[in-house]
Every structure is written in C-alpha cells, then in structure tokens.
Protein backbone atom coordinates (compact mmCIF):
# COMPACT_ATOMS: atom_id res chain seq x y z
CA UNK A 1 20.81 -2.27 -3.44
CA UNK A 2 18.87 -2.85 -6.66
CA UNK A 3 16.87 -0.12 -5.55
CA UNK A 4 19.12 2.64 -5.13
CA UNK A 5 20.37 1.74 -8.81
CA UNK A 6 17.34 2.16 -10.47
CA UNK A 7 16.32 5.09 -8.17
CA UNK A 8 19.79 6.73 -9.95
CA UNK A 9 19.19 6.13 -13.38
CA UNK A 10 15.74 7.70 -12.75
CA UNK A 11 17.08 10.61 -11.14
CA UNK A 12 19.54 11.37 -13.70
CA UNK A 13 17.02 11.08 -16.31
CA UNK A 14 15.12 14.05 -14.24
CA UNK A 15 17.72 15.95 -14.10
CA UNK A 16 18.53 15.74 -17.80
CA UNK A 17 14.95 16.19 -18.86
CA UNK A 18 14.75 19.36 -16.46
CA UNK A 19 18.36 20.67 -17.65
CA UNK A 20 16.76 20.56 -21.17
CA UNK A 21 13.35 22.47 -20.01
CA UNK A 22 15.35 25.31 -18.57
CA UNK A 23 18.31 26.05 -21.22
CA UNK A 24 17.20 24.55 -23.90
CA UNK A 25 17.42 27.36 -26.41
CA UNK A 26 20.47 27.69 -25.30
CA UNK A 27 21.95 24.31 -26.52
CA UNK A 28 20.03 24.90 -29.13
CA UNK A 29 22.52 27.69 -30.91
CA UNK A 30 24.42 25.88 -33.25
CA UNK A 31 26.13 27.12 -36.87
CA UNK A 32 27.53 25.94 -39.85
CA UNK A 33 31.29 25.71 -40.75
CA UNK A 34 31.15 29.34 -42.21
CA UNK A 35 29.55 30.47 -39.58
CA UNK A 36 26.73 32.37 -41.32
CA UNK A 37 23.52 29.95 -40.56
CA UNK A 38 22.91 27.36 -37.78
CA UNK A 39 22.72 23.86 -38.52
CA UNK A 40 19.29 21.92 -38.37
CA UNK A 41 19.12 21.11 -34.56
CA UNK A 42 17.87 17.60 -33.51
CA UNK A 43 14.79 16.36 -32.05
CA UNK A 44 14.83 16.28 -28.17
CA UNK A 45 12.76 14.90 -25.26
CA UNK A 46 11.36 17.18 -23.16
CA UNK A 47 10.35 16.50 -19.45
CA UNK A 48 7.96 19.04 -17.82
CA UNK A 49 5.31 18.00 -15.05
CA UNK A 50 1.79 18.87 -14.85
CA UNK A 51 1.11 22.26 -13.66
CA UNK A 52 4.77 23.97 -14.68
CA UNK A 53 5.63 26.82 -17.93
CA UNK A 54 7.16 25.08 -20.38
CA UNK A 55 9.36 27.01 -23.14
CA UNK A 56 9.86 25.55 -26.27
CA UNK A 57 12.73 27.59 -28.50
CA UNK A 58 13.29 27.11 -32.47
CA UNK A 59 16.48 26.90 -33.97
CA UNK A 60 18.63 30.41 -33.42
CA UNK A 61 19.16 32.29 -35.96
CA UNK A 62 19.00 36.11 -36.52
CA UNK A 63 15.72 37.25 -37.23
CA UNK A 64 16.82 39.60 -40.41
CA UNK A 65 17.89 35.95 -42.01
CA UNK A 66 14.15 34.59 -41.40
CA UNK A 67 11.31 35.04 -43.52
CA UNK A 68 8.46 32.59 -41.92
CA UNK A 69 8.88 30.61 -38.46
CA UNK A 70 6.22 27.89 -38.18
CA UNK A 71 5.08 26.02 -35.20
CA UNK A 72 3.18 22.75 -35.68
CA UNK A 73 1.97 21.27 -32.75
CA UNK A 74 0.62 17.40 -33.18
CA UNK A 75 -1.13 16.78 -29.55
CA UNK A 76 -1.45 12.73 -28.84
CA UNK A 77 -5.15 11.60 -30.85
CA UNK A 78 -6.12 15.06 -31.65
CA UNK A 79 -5.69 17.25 -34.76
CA UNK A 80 -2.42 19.15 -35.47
CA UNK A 81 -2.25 22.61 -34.47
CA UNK A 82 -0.96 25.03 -36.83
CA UNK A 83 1.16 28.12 -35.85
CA UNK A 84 2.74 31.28 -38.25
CA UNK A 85 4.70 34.24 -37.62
CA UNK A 86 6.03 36.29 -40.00
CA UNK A 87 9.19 38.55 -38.85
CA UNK A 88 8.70 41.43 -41.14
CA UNK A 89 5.30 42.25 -39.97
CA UNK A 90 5.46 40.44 -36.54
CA UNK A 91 1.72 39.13 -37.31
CA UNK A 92 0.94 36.09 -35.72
CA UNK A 93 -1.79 33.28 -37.18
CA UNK A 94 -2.98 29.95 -35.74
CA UNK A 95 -4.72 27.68 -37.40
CA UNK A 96 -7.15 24.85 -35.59
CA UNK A 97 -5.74 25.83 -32.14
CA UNK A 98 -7.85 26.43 -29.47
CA UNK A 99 -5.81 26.04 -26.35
CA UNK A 100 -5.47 29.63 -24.76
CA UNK A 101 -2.62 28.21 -22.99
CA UNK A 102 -0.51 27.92 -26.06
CA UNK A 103 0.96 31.34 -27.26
CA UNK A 104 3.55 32.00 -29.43
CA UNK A 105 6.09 35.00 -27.63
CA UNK A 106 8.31 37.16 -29.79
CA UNK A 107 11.85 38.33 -28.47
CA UNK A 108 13.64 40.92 -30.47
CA UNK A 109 16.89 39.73 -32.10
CA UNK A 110 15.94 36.00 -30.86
CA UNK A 111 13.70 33.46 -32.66
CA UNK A 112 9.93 33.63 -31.41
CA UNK A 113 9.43 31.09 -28.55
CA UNK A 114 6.50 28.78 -27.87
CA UNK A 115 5.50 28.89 -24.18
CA UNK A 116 3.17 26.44 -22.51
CA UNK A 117 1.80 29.07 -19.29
CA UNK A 118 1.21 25.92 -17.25
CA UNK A 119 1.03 22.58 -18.68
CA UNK A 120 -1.33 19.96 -18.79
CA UNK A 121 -1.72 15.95 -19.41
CA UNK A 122 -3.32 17.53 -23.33
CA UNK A 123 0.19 19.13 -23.97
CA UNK A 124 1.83 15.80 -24.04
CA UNK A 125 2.58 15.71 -27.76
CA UNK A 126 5.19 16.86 -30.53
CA UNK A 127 6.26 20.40 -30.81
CA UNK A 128 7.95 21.37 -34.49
CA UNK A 129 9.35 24.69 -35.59
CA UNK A 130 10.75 25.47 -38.80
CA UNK A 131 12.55 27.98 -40.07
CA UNK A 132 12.31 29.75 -43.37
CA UNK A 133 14.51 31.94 -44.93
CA UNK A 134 16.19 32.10 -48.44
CA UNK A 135 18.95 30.07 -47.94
CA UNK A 136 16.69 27.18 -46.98
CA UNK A 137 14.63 25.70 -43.82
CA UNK A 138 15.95 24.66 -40.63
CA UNK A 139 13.66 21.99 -38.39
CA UNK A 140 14.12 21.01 -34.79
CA UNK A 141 11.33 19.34 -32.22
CA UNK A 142 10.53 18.62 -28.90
CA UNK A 143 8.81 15.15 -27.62
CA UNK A 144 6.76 16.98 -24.87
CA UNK A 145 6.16 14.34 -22.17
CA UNK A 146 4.10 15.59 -19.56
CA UNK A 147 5.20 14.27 -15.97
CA UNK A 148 2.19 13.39 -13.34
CA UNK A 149 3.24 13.01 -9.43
CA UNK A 150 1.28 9.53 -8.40
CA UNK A 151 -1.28 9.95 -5.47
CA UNK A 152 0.61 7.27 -2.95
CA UNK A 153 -1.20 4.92 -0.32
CA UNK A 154 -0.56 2.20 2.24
CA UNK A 155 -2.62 0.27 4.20
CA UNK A 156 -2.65 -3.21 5.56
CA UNK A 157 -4.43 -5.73 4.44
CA UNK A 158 -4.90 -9.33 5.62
CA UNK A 159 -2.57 -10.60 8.49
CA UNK A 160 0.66 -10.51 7.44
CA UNK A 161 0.14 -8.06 4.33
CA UNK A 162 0.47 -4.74 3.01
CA UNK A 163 -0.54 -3.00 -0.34
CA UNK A 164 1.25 0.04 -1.49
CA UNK A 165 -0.32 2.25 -4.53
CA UNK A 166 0.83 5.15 -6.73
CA UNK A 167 -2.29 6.21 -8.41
CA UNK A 168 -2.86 7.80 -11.88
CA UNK A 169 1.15 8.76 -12.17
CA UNK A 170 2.60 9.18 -15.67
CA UNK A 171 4.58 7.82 -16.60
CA UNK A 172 4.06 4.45 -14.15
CA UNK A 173 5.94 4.89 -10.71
CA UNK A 174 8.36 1.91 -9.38
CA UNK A 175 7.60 0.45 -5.79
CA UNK A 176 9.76 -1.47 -3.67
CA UNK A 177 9.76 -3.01 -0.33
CA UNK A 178 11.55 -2.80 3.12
CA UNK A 179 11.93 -5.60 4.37
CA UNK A 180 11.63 -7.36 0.79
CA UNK A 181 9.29 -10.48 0.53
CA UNK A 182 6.64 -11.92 -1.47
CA UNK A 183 5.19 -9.18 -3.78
CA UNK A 184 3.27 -8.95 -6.56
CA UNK A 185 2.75 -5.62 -8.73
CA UNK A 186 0.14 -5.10 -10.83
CA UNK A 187 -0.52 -1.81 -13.46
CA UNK A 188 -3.88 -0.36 -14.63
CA UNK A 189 -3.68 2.23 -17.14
CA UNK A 190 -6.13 4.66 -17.80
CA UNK A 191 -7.61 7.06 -20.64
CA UNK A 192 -5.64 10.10 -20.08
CA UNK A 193 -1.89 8.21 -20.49
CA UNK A 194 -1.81 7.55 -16.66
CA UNK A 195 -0.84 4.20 -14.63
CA UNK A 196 -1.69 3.07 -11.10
CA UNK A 197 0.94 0.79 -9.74
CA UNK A 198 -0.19 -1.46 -6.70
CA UNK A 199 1.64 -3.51 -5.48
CA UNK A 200 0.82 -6.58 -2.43
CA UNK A 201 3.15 -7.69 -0.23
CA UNK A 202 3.11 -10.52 2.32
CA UNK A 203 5.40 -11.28 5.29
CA UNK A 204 5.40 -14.96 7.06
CA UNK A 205 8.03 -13.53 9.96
CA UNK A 206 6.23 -13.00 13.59
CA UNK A 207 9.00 -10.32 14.42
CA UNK A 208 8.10 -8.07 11.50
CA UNK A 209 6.06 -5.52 12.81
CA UNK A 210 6.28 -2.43 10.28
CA UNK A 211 7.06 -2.32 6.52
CA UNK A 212 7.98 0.74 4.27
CA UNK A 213 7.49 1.07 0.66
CA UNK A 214 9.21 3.04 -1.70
CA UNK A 215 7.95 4.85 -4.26
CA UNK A 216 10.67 6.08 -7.46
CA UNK A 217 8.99 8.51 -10.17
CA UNK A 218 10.39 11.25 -12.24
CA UNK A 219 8.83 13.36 -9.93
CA UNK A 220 10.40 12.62 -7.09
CA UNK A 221 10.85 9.73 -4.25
CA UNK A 222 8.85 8.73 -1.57
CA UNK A 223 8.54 6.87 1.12
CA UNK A 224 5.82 5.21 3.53
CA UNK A 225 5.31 3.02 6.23
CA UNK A 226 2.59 1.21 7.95
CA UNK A 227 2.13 -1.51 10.87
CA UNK A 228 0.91 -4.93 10.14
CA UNK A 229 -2.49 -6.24 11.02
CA UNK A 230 -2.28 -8.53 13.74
CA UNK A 231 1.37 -8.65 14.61
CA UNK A 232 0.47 -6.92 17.69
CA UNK A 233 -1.56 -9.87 18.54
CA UNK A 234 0.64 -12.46 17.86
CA UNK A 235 2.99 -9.74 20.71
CA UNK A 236 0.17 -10.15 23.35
CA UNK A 237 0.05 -14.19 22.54
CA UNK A 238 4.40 -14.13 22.91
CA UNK A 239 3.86 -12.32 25.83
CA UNK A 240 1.44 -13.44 28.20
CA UNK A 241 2.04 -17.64 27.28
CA UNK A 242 4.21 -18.02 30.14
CA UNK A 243 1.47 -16.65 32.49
CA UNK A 244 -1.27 -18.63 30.42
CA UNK A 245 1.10 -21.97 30.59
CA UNK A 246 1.46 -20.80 34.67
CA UNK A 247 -2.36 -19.96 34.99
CA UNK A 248 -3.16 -23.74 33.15
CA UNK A 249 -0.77 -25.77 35.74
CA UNK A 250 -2.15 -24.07 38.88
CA UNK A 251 -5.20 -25.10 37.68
CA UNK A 252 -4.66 -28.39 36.92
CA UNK A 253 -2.81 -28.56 40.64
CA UNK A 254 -6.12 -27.13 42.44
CA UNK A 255 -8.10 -29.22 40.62
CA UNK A 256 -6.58 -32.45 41.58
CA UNK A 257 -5.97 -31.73 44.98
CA UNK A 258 -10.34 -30.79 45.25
CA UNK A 259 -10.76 -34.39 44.01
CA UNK A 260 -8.56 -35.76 46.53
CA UNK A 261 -10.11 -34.28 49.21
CA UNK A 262 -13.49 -35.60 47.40
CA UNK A 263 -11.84 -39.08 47.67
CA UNK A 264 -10.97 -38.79 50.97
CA UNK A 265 -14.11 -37.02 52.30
CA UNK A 266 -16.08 -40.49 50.97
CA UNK A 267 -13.79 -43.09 52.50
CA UNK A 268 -14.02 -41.26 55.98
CA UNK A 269 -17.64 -41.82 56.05
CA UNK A 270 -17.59 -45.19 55.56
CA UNK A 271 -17.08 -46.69 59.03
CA UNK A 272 -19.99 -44.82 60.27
CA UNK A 273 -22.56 -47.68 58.38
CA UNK A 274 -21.42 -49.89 61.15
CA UNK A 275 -23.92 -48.73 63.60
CA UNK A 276 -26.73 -49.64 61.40
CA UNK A 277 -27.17 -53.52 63.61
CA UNK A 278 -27.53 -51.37 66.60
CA UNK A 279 -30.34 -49.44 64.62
CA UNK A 280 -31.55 -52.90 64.14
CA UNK A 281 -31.48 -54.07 67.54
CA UNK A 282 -33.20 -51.12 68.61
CA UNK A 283 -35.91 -51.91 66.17
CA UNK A 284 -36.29 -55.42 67.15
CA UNK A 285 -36.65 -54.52 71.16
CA UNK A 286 -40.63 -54.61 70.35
CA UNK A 287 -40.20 -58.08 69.22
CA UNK A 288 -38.44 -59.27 72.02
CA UNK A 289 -41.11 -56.96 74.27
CA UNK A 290 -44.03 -59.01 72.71
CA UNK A 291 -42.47 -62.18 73.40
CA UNK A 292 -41.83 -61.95 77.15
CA UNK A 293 -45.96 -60.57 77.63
CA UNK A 294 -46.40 -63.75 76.10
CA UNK A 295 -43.99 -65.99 78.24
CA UNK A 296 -46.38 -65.83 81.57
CA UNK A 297 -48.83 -67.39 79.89
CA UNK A 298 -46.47 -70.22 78.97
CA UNK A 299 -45.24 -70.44 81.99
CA UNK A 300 -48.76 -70.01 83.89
CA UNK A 301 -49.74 -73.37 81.51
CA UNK A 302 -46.45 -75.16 82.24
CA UNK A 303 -47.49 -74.80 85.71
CA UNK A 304 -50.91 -76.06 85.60
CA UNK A 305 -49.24 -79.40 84.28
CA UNK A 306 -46.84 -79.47 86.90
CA UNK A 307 -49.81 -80.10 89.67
CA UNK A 308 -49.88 -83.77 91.09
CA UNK A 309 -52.74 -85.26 90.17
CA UNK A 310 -55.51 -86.12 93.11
C-alpha cells in the first residue's frame, strides 16, 4: 500500500510539472488592478525530460509597452548566459552563449519566447526574463530540472536474492519489492546530477519462486521480475524425497536380507567338518597295513617258543 501512495504523489508531481511545460505562458498572463500592465509573475519549476522542446515564455505583455526583454540563463557550475532583444528593431544579441540549441523565437503581438529544440542534462539550470519598459521591469523564472529515465535491471544473485537497479536516472528513482523482505538500497551519484539506485533483496521462504520490483520515477513506472537462483532446486529436493526416502529403505531391506543369507550360507556348511575322522581313518589304513606285515613274524617267533623241547 505504501507504494501506491508514494507512486501518487510522484505522479501528480509529473503531471503538474508537464501541465506547466505545455501552457505555461498561458498561466503566465496576469495584470494589474487597472488593467494596463501585468503583474511580476513568480518563479516556477519546470519539469522537462532529456531529449524533449522545452518553451520557456516571459511575462505577457504587449510588445508596443516593451522596450528591452532580457533572458539570463545561469546553467548549474557554468557561466551565465546572456540574452537581448530589442522590440523596436527585433535585433537579437547573446552574450557568452554558445549552445546552438538555445534560441530566442519572436511572436508578433506576444512576448519573445525562449525555446530549448531538445533538451539536455546541461539545460538543467535557471531561466530569467525581464521585462523593460517605461513604466518599470517585470521578472519571472523557471527552475529548469531536466528529467532522465533510469536504465532498469534485475538479476539474481546468491540463493535466495535479487538486486534490482535504476541506473544514472535524475532525479534518483524509488524501488520496491513484491513480495517485500529484507532489502537494502543503496545510491551512487555521479558527475552529471544523475543517481543509480540498487537495491538487494533477500528471501528465507522455500515457496518463493519469483520476485518483481518496482521501479517509480518522474518518468514513468516500471516493473520487472526475475526467478530465484536455486529455488528450483530446493523443487527437485521437495519433490523427489519421498522416492529418495523409498529408494534408501529398499536398500537397507536388500541389504539385510544378503547378509542373512551370508549367515545362513556359513552355518549350513558346518556339519560337513564331521567327515574329517573318516579322512583320518583313511589315512591311518597304512599304519594299520604295516602292522599286520609285521604280525607273522610275531607270530612265526611265538611259535618257535611254543615247540616242546627234546
């Protein structure tokens, strides 16, 4: 909500500043009680952006009432610029002005105009014109404030982040988040009056997937949005950890059941040592073998004692 407030302040200030651009002279046509001279017209702020013909128009008054009309023309950090024109000769000087860009245009039976044929970030400055005639001098101004659209980008950045930029925009842009989180803005302004606005934004939710930033200027609104790095992993992860969890108890179940039959594999072999005495036996038939070769002998000597005896 905050958002769409400050987005309508900023958009009626545009709409003022342009409303002044275009009928500005207009306005400006004011007179006295009498009726015979216009009043001294107040300063105004003038929004134009870069690239656009600004008209700049002097206090209204009839041209056989003025004698002199002079512009001066006080560009930011440079050297005022210096503009006559005289009505009853229609000759036009300038003095230290060297912007082609700048020209002074005469319309009959309406004060001479200053036009700006398409402006630039050099024009942002204050415009004065003043009046002379023999009843006295009439001053108005403009505060020129040259508008600059921001270059806008948005890209991730670490998990969980964004960054959102408006680069070199004058004056500096506003950014704001959908959904809103943790953000930090930061502003770098440059050399020729311009800012660049980024601002870093982080989200802690798994379910946020996408992010838009807003961009508010006096240009105009914007809008852009952008996936997250590695949401779409943390997805896959959500996803597949039921078959993962699956996958793991399967085998665990496998693997168990191969050691059982391991187990039992072992144990059923073990009866089978029992015919290792007959493997003896066998192996002690030479024995026995040797032993009965020998017995005739024995008994061959148990006989010879067994003779009577002459």
């Amino acid at each position: 909500m905050l958002f769409f407030w400050r987005t309508s302040d900023i958009a009626v200030l545009l709409i003022w500043g342009i409303f002044v651009a275009e009928s500005s002279c207009m306005n400006r046509t004011q007179t006295t009680e009498n009726g015979s001279l216009p009043i001294a017209a107040v300063n105004t702020t003038l929004f134009v952006q870069m690239g656009e013909k600004a008209l700049l128009c002097c206090p209204a008054i009839p041209l056989t009432e003025a004698i002199l009309i002079i512009w001066t023309i006080t560009l930011r950090g440079l050297p005022s610029c210096r503009i006559t024109y005289k009505v009853d000769t229609k000759e036009t000087n300038k003095t230290n002005c060297t912007d082609r860009r700048v020209i002074c245009a005469s319309i009959s039976d309406q004060s001479p105009n200053l036009q700006i044929s398409a402006v630039a970030l050099e024009h942002d400055g204050y415009y004065s014109c003043e009046i002379v005639t023999p009843q006295g001098n009439f001053l108005g101004g403009y505060d020129l404030q040259v508008l600059v659209p921001p270059h806008l980008t948005l890209f991730p950045g670490e998990i969980g982040t964004a960054v959102c930029e408006a680069i070199a925009g004058k004056p500096a842009a506003q950014i704001f988040w959908t959904p809103d989180e943790d953000c930090g803005t930061k502003k770098e302004s440059h050399s020729n009056g311009t800012v660049t606005v980024r601002s870093t934004c982080h989200w802690e939710q798994d379910n946020v997937s996408a992010v838009v930033c807003f961009v508010s200027h006096l240009t105009g609104n914007y809008s852009l949005s952008v996936g997250l790095k590695g949401d779409g992993n943390r997805s896959l992860r959500q996803q597949y950890l039921p078959y993962i969890v699956s996958s793991l108890v399967i085998l665990t179940i496998i693997g168990c059941i191969w050691l059982l039959k391991i187990s039992g594999f072992r144990k059923c072999k073990l009866p089978k040592s029992e015919a290792i005495p007959a493997v003896e036996e066998d192996e002690m038939q030479p024995y026995a073998s040797y032993t009965e070769k020998s017995n005739p002998l024995y008994d061959t000597v148990t006989k010879v004692e067994a003779l009577p005896v002459l």
